[in-house]
Protein backbone atom coordinates (compact mmCIF):
# COMPACT_ATOMS: atom_id res chain seq x y z
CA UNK A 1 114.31 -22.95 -42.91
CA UNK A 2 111.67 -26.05 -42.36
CA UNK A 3 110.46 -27.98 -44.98
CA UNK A 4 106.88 -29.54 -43.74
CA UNK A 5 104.77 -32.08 -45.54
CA UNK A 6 101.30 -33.12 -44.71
CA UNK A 7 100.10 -36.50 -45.75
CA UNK A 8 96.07 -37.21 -45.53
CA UNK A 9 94.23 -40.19 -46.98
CA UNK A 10 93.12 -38.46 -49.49
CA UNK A 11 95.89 -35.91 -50.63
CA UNK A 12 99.63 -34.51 -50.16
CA UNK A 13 101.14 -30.97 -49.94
CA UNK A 14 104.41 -29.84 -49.25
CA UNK A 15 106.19 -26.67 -48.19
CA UNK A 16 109.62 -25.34 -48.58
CA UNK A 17 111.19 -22.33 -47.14
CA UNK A 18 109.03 -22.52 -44.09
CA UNK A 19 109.96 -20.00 -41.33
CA UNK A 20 107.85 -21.21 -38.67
CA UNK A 21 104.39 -23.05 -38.32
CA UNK A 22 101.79 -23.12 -35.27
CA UNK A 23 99.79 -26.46 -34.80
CA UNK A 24 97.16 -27.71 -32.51
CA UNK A 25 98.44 -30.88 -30.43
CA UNK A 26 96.64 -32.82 -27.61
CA UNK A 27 98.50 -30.89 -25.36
CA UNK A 28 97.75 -27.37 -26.83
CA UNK A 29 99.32 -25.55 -29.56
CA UNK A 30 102.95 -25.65 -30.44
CA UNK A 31 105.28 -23.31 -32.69
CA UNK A 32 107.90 -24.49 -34.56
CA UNK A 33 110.64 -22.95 -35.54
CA UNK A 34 114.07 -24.07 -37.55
CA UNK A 35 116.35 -25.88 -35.66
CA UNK A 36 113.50 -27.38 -33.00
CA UNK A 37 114.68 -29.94 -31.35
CA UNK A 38 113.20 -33.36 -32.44
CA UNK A 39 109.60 -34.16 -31.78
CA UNK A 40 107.24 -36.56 -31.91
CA UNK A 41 103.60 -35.16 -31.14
CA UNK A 42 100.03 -36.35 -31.19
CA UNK A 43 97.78 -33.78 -32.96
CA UNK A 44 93.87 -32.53 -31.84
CA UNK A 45 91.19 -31.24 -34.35
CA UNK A 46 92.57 -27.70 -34.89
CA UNK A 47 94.45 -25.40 -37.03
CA UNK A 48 97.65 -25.18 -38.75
CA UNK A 49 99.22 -21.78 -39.41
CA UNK A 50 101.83 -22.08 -41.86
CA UNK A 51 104.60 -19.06 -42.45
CA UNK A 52 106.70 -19.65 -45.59
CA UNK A 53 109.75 -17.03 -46.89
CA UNK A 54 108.48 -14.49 -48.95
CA UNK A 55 104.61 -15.13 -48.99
CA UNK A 56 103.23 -12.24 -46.70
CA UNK A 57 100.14 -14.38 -45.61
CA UNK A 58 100.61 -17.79 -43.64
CA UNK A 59 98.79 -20.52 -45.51
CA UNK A 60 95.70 -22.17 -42.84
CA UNK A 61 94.50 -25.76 -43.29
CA UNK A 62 92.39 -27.41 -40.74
CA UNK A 63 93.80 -30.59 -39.51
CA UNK A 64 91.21 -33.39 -38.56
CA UNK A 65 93.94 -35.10 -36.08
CA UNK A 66 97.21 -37.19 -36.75
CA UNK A 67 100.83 -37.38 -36.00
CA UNK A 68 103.44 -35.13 -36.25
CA UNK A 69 106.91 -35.76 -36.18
CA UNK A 70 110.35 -33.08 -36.65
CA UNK A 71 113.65 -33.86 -36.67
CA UNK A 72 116.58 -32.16 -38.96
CA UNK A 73 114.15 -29.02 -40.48
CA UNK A 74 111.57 -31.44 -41.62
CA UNK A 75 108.41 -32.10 -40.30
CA UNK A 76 106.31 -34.62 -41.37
CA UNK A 77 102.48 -34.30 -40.17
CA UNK A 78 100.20 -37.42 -40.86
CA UNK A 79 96.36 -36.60 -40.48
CA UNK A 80 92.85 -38.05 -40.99
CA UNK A 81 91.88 -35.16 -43.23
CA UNK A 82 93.06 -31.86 -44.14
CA UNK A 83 91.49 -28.89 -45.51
CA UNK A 84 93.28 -25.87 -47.04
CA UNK A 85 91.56 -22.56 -46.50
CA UNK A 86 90.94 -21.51 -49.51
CA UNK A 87 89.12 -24.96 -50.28
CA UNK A 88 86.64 -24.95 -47.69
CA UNK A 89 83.12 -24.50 -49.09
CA UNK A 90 80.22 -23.32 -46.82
CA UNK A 91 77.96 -25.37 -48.95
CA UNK A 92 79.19 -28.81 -47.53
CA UNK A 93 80.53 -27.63 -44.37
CA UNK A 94 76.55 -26.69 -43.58
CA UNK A 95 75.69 -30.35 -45.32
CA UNK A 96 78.38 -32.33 -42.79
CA UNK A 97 76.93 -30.70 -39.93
CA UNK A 98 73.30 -31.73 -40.61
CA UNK A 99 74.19 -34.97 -41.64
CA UNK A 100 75.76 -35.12 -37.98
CA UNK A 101 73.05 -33.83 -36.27
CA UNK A 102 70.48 -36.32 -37.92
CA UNK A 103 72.81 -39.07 -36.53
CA UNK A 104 72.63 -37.04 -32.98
CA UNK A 105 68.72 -38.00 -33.07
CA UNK A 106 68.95 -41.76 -33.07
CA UNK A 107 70.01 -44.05 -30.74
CA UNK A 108 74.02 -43.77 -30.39
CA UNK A 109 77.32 -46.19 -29.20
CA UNK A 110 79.08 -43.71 -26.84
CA UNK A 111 81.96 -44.61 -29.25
CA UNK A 112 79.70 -43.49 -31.99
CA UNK A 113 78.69 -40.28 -30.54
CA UNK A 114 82.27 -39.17 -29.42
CA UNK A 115 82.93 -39.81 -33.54
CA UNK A 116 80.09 -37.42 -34.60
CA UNK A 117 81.14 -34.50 -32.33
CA UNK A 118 84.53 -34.96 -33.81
CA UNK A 119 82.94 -34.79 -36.92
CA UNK A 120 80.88 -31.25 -35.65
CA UNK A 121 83.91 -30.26 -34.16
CA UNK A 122 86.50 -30.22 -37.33
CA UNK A 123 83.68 -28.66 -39.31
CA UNK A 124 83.14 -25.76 -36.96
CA UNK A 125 87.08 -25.64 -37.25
CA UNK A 126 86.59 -24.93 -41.08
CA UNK A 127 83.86 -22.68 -40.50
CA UNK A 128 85.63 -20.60 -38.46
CA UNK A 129 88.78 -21.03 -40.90
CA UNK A 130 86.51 -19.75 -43.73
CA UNK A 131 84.75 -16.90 -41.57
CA UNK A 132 88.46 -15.16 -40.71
CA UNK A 133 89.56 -15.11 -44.49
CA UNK A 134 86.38 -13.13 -44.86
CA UNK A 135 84.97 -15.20 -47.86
């Protein structure tokens, strides 16, 4: 079994008895499984599917980019922000996105404007997250 911990600037969560996750990298999505071979791997906005032992349903958290590295069943993911599914709130996923899209409207870096649709981007992510539990 894995044991994979996710570190954000803003929390920390850990799981044991992990059987296999699926993660979004820059080159597309990966599986991992126990025993991978070891890997260091940049990570995209996306989603990580997490399937534990014992727990029917695989636990989802958006991943707002980061690092990932697994060696010896353990993977270690480091990312910008995280958000576990049954966290997201439709209330300030709807506030982020006008926020961004009042920033859209004015005059714009192109450094600042490929920011703001990652911004859009990871909260679409959680809206779609929060659409598929069916909440």
């Amino acid at each position: 079994m894995l044991t994979v911990s996710i570190v954000s600037p803003t929390s920390q969560k850990k799981y044991e008895n992990v059987k296999s996750f699926v993660i979004s990298t820059q080159d597309g999505e990966i599986e991992i499984l126990p025993n991978h071979s070891h890997i260091i791997s940049a990570l995209s906005i996306g989603q990580l599917s997490i399937k534990q032992l014992n727990v029917d349903k695989p636990e989802v958290i958006a991943i707002n980019e980061g690092i990932m590295k697994v060696a010896e069943n353990e993977a270690q993911i480091m990312t910008n922000n995280l958000a576990l599914a049954d966290d997201i709130i439709d209330k300030e996923i709807e506030e982020a996105l006008e926020k961004a899209k009042l920033k859209l409207a004015s005059n714009l870096l192109p450094s600042e404007l490929i920011q703001i649709e990652k911004e859009i981007k990871y909260e679409m992510l959680k809206r779609k997250i929060r659409d598929s539990l069916g909440n």
